[in-house]
Protein backbone atom coordinates (compact mmCIF):
# COMPACT_ATOMS: atom_id res chain seq x y z
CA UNK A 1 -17.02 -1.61 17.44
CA UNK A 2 -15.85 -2.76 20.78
CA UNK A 3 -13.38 -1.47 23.32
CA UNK A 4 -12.93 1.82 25.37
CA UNK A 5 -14.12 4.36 22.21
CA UNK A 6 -17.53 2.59 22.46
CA UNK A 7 -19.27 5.44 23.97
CA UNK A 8 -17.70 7.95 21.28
CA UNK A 9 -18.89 6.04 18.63
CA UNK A 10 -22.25 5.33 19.67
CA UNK A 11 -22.61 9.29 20.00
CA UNK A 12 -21.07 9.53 16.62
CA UNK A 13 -23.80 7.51 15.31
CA UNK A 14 -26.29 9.23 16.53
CA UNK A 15 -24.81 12.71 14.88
CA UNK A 16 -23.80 13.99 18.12
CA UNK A 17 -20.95 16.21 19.11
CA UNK A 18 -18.01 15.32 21.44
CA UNK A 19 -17.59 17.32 24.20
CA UNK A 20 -13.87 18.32 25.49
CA UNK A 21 -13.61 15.90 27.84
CA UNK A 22 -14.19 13.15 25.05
CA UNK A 23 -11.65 14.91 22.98
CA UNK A 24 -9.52 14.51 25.79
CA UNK A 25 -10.31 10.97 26.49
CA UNK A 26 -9.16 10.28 23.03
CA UNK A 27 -6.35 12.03 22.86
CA UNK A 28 -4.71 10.29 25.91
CA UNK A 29 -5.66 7.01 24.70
CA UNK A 30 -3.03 4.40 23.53
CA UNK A 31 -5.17 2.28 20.99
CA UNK A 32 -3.76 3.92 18.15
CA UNK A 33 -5.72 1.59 16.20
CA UNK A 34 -8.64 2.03 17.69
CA UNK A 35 -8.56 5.23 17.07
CA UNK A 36 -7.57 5.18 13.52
CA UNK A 37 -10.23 2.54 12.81
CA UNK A 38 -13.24 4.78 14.51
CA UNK A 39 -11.65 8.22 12.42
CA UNK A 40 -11.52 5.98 9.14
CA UNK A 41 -15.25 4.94 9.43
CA UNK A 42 -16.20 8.07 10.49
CA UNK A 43 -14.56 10.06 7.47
CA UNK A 44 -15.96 7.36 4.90
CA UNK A 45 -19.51 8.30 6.24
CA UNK A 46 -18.65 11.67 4.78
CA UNK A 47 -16.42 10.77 1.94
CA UNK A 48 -17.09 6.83 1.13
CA UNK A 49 -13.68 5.99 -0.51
CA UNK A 50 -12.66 9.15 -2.38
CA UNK A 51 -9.40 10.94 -1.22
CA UNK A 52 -9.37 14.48 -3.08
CA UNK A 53 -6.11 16.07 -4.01
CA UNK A 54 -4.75 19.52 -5.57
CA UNK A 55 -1.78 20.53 -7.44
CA UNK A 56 -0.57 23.85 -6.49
CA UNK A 57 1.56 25.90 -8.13
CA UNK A 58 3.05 28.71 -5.92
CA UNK A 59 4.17 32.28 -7.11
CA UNK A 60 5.58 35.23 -5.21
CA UNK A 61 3.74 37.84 -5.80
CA UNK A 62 6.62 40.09 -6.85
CA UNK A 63 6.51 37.89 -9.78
CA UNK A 64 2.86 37.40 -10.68
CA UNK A 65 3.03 39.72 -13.99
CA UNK A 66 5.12 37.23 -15.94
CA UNK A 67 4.89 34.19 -13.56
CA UNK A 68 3.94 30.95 -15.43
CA UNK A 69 1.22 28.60 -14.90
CA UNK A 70 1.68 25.13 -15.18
CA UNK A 71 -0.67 22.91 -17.39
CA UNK A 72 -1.48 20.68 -14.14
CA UNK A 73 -2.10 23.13 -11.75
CA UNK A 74 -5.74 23.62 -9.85
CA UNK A 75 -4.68 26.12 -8.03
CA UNK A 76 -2.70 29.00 -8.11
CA UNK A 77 -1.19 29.97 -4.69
CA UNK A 78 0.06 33.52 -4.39
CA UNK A 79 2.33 34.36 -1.23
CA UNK A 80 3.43 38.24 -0.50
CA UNK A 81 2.86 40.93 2.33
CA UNK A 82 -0.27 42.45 2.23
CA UNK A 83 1.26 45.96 1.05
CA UNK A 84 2.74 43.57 -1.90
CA UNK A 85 -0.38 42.64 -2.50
CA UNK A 86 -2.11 45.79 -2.73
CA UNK A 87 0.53 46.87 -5.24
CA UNK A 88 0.09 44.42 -7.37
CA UNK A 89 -3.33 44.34 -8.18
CA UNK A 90 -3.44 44.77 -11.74
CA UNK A 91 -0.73 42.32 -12.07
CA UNK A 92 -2.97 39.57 -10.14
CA UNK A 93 -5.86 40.88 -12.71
CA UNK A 94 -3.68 39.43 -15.50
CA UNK A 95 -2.73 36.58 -13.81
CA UNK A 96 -6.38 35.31 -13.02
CA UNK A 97 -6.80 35.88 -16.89
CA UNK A 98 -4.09 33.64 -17.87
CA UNK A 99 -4.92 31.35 -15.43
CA UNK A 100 -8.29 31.25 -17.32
CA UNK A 101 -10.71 29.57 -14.63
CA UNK A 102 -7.99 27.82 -12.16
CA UNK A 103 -8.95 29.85 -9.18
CA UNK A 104 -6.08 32.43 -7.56
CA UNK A 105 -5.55 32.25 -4.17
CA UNK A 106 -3.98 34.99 -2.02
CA UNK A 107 -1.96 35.58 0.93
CA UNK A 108 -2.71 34.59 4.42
CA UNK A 109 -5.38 35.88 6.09
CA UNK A 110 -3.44 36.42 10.11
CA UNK A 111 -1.22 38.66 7.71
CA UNK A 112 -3.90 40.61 6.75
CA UNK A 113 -5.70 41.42 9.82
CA UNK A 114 -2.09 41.82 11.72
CA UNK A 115 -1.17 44.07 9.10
CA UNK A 116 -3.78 46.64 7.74
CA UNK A 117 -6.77 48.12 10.10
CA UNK A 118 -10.22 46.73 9.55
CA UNK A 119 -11.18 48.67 6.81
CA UNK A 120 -8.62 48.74 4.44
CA UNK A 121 -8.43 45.48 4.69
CA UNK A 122 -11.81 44.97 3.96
CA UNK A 123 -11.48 47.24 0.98
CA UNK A 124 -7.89 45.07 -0.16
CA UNK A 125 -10.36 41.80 -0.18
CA UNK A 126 -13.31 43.90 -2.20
CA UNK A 127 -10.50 44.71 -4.67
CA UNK A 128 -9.01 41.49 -4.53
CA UNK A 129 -12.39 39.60 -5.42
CA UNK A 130 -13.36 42.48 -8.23
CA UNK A 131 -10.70 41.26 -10.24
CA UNK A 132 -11.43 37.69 -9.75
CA UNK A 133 -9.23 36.67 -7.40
CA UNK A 134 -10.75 33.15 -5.39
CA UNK A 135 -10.11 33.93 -2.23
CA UNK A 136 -7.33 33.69 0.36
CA UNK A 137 -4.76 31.39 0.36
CA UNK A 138 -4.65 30.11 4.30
CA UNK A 139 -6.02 31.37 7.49
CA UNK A 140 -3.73 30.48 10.41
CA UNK A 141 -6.40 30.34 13.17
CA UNK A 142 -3.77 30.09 15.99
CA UNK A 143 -2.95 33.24 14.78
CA UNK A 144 -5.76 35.17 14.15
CA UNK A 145 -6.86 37.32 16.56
CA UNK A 146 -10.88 37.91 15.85
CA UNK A 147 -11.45 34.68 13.65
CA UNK A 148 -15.40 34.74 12.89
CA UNK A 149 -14.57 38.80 12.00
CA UNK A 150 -11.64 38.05 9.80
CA UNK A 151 -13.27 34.98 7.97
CA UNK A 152 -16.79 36.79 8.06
CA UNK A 153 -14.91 39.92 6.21
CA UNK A 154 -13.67 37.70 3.57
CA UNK A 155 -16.86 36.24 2.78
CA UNK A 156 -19.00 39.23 2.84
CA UNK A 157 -16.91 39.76 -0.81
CA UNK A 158 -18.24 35.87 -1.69
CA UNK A 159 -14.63 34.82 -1.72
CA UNK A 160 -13.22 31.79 -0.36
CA UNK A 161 -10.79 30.77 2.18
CA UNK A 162 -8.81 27.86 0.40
CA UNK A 163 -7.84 26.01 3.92
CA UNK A 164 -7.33 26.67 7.23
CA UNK A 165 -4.26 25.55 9.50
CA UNK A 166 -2.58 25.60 12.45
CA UNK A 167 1.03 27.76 12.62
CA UNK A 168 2.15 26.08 15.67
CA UNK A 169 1.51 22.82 18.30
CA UNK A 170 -1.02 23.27 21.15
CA UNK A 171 1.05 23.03 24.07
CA UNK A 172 -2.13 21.71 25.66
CA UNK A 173 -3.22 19.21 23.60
CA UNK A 174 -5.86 19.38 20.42
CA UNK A 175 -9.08 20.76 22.31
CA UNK A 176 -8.90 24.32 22.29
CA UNK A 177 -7.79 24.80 18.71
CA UNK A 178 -10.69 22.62 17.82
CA UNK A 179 -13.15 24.07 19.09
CA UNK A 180 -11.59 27.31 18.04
CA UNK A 181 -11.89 25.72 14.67
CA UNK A 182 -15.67 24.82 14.95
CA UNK A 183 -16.62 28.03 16.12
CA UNK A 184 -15.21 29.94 13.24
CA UNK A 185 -17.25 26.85 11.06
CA UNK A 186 -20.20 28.07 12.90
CA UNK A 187 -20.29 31.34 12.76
CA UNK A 188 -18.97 32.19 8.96
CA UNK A 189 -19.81 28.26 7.09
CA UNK A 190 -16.41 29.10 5.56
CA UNK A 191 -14.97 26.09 6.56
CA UNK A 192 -14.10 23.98 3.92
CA UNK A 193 -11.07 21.95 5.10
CA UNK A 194 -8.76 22.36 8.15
CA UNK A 195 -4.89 20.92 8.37
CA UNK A 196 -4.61 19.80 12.17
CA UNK A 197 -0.79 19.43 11.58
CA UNK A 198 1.39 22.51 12.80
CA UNK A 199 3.16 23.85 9.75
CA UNK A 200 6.58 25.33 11.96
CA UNK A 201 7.55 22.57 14.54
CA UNK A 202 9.41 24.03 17.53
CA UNK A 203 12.50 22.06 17.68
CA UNK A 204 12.93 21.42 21.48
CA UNK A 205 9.60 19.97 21.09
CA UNK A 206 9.45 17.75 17.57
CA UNK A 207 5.75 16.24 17.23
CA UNK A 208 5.91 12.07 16.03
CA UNK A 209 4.40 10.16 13.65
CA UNK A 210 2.25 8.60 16.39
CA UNK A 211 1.42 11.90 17.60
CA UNK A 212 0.88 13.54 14.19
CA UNK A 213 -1.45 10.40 12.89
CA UNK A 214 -3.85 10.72 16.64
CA UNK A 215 -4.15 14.81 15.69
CA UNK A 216 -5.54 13.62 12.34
CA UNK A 217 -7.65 11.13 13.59
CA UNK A 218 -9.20 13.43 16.65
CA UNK A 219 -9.62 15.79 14.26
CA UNK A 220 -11.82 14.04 12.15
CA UNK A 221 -13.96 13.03 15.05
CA UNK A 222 -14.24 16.24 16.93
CA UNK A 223 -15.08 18.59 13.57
CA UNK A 224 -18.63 18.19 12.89
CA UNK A 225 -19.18 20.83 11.09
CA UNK A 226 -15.92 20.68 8.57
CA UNK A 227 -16.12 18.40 6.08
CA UNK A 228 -12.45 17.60 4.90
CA UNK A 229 -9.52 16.73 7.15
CA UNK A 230 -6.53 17.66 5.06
CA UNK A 231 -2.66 17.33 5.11
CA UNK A 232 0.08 18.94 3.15
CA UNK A 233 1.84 16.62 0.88
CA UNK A 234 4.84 19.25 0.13
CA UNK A 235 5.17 19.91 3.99
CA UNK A 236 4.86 16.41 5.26
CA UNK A 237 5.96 14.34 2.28
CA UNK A 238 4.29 11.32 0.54
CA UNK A 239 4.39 8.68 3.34
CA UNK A 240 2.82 11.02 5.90
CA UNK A 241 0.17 11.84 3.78
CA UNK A 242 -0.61 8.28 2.87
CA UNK A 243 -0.46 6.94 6.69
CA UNK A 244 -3.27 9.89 7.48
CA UNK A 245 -5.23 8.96 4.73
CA UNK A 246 -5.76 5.88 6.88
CA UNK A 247 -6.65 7.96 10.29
CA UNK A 248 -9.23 10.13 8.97
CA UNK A 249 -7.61 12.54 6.33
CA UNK A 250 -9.80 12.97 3.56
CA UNK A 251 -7.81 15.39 1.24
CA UNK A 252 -4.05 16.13 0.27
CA UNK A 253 -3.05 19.32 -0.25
CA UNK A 254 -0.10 21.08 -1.77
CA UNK A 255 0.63 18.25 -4.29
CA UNK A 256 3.37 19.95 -6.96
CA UNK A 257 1.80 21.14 -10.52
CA UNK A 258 5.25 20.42 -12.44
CA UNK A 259 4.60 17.15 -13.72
CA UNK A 260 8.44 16.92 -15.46
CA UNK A 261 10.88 15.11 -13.80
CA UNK A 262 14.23 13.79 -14.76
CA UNK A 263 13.03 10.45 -13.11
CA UNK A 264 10.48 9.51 -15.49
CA UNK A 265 6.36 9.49 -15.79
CA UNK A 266 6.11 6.81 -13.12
CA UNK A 267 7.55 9.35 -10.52
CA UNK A 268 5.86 12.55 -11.45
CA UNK A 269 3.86 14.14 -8.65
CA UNK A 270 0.67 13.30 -10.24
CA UNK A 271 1.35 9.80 -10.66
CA UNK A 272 2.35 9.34 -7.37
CA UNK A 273 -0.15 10.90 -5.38
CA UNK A 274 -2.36 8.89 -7.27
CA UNK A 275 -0.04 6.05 -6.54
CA UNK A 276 -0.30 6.63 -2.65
CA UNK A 277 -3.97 7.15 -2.80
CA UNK A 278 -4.71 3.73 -3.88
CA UNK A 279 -2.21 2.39 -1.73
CA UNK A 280 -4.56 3.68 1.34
CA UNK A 281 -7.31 1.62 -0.92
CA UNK A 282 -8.70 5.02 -1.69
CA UNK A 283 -10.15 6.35 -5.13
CA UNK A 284 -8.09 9.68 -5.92
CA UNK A 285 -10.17 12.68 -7.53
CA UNK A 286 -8.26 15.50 -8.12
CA UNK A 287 -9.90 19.08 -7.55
CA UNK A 288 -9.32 22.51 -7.94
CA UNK A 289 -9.15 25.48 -5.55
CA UNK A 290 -12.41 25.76 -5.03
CA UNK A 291 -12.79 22.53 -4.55
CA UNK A 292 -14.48 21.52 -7.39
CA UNK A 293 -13.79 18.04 -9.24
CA UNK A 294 -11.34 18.65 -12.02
CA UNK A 295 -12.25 16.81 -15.61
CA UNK A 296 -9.27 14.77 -16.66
């Protein structure tokens, strides 16, 4: 390609990684498509044209004894305070049994280490994975305050972490949670898939499509070392989701497990994430938790 991102792609090609002031460059630039266009062929060298998704079906964990499990779910998200947690471990026992092989997720990792001292909450994750839990839910790694421990803690038990976000918008652009982010891929290799998009927007300071689609895209170029660029279909909605597809996004999470709808079978979640996916002239595989490829 030609233009002003001709020196970050020729050190793409090579397998090199950007430094901060190439993040920088890129995140200041106004070629949009540019931009988009260097994320897109970046993200098919990893991914060719296959855009994963999951359906997700969410349970408080209050109610994880009797909660039910939809037919289309590949994953089963559980959200609750740590203490919750902890007090319902035989009831998430019998819920990874009825859930027979859809992995269980749990909680959010900043919760955990904000919550309980080091080693009870190492010995909440050793519980957590003896009765065949996944992993954790989300790690927040704004919000974390010793990332590589936390992460390394959870996969000393060979658990997972199903994704990691951001809580909130870097003030200061998209470097410093990045590299944040690639450290903690370093250290642990527990980085599956990160969500660049802030999941509580401060409202004197609303992000933009514009500016939502260029964290995507950076994203994608700056994170060597994680392989999936994510977004949250439930959070973001469908046309989001679809336009980051474009800019580097590789996988869409979040997608609802109820497949009924008063609307019809054209309009159920499934059929429309598909929908969107080919729209982006993408292939759509759905996966599980773990991600895994699910077998229609």
């Amino acid at each position: 390609m030609t233009g002003p991102f001709d020196a970050v792609a020729a050190r793409l090609a090579l397998g090199e990684r950007l430094s901060a002031g190439e993040v920088e460059q890129l995140w200041t630039a106004h070629d949009l498509v540019g931009l988009g266009v260097l994320a897109d062929e970046t993200r098919r060298k990893r991914h060719a044209d296959v855009a994963t998704f999951v359906r997700v079906a969410d349970v408080d964990v209050e109610r994880a004894a009797a909660a039910a499990i939809p037919p289309g779910a590949g994953e089963v998200r559980v959200h609750g305070a740590p203490a919750a947690i902890r007090a319902a471990l035989d009831d998430l026992a019998r819920l990874v049994e009825r859930a027979a092989g859809v992995p269980v997720t749990v909680g959010a990792l900043e919760r955990f280490e904000a919550e309980l001292p080091r080693t009870e909450m190492s010995a909440l994750l050793r519980a957590l994975a003896a009765r065949g839990v996944a992993g954790i839910a989300q790690a927040a790694v704004d919000e974390l305050r010793q990332p590589e421990a936390a992460v390394g803690a959870v996969v000393e038990t060979g658990a997972i972490v199903a994704r990691f976000v951001v809580v909130h918008a870097g003030a200061q652009g998209p470097w410093p949670m990045l590299e944040r982010v690639e450290a903690i891929a370093e250290a642990t290799g527990a980085v599956r898939a990160f969500a660049p998009l802030p999941r509580r927007i401060d409202p004197s300071r609303p992000t933009t499509g514009y500016a939502d689609v260029k964290a995507v895209a950076v994203a994608r170029l700056a994170l060597d070392r994680v392989p999936s660029i994510q977004v949250d279909w439930a959070l973001y909605g469908p046309k989001l989701a679809q336009v980051a597809l474009l800019f580097g996004a590789d996988d869409v999470d979040g997608v609802s497990a109820v497949d009924e709808t008063d609307a019809g079978r054209r309009r159920t979640p499934l059929a429309e994430i598909e929908r969107n996916i080919r729209a982006a002239s993408l292939v759509p595989v759905e996966r599980d938790g773990r991600f895994e490829r699910r077998v229609p």
